[in-house]
Protein backbone atom coordinates (compact mmCIF):
# COMPACT_ATOMS: atom_id res chain seq x y z
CA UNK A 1 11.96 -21.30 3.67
CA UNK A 2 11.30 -22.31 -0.25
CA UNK A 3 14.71 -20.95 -0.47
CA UNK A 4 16.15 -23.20 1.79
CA UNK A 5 14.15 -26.24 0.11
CA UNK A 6 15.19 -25.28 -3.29
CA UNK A 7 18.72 -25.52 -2.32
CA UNK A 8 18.41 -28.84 -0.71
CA UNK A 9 16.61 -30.71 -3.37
CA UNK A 10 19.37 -29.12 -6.07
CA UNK A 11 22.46 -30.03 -3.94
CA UNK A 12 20.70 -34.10 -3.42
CA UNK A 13 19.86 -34.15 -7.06
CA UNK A 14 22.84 -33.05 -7.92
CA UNK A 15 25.18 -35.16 -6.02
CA UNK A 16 22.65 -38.52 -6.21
CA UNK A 17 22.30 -38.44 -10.20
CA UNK A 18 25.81 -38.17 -10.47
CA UNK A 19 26.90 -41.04 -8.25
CA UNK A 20 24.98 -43.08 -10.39
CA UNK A 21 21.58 -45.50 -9.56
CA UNK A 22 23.29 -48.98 -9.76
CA UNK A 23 25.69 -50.17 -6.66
CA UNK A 24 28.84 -51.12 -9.21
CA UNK A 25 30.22 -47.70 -10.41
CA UNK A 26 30.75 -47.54 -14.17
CA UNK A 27 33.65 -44.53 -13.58
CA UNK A 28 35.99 -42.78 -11.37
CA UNK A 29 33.87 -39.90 -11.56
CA UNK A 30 30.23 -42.08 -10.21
CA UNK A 31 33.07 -42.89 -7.31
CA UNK A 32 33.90 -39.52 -6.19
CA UNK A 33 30.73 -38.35 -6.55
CA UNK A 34 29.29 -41.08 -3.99
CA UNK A 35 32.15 -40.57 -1.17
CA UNK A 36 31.25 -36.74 -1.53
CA UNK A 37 27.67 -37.48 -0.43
CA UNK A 38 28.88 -40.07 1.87
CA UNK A 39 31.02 -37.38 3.08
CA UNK A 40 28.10 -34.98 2.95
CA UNK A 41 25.80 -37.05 4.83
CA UNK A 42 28.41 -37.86 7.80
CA UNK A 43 29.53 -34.12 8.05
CA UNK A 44 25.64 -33.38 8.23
CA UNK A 45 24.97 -36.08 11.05
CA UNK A 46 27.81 -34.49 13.36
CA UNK A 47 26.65 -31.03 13.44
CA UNK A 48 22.49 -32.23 13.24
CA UNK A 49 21.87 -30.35 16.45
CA UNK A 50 24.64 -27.41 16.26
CA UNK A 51 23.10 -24.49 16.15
CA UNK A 52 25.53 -22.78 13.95
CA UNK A 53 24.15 -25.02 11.01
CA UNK A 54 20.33 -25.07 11.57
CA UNK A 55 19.98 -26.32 7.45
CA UNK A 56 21.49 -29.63 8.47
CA UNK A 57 18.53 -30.96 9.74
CA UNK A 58 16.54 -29.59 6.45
CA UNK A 59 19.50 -31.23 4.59
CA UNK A 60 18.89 -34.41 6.23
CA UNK A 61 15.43 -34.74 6.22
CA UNK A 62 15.53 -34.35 1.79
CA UNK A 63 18.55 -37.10 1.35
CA UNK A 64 16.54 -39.59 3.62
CA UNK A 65 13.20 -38.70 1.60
CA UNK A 66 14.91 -38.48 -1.56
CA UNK A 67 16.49 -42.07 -0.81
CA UNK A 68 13.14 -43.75 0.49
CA UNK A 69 11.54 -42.77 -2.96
CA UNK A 70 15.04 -43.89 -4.92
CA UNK A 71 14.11 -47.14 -6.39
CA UNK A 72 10.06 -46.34 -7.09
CA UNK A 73 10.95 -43.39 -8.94
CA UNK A 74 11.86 -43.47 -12.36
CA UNK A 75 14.85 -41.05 -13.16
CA UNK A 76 12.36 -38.59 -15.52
CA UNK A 77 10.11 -37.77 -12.06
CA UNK A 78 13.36 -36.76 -10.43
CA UNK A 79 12.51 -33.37 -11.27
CA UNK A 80 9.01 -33.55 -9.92
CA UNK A 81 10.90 -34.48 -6.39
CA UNK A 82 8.86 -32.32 -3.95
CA UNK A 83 10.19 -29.06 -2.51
CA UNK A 84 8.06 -28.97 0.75
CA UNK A 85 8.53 -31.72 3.39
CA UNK A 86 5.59 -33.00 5.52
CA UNK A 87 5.28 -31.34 8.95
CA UNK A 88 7.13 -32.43 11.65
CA UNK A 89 5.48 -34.38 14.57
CA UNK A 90 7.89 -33.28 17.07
């Protein structure tokens, strides 16, 4: 499973500190970059419950987490984003 969580914090980083942190894109590259994760979170809500792709959830759960702590993070503690998501109450 740290596996799994490895991969999902490195594919967020990687497509959130590309897209850039303000809403105005500076580039055609910050552009792409942000309808890729849009696209990325969309494909991930459709098949949520499939159980061909049981890491969408896992996916999921790291953009949302990653997003809530967006704006109170400053860019150097990106890397200190944590791996292991709380327990699930469900």
């Amino acid at each position: 499973m740290e596996s799994a969580n490895k991969a999902a914090k490195t594919i967020i980083l990687f497509l959130t500190q590309r897209s850039g942190k303000n809403k105005a894109t500076k580039n055609s590259n910050e552009a792409e970059y942000r309808a890729i994760f849009d696209n990325l979170i969309e494909d991930l809500l459709v098949v949520l419950y499939w159980p061909e792709w049981p890491a969408a959830g896992l996916l999921l759960s790291m953009a949302s987490k990653f997003m809530v702590c967006w704006e109170s993070l400053p860019p150097a503690l990106f890397s200190d984003f944590p791996l292991r998501l709380p327990p699930s109450t469900t």
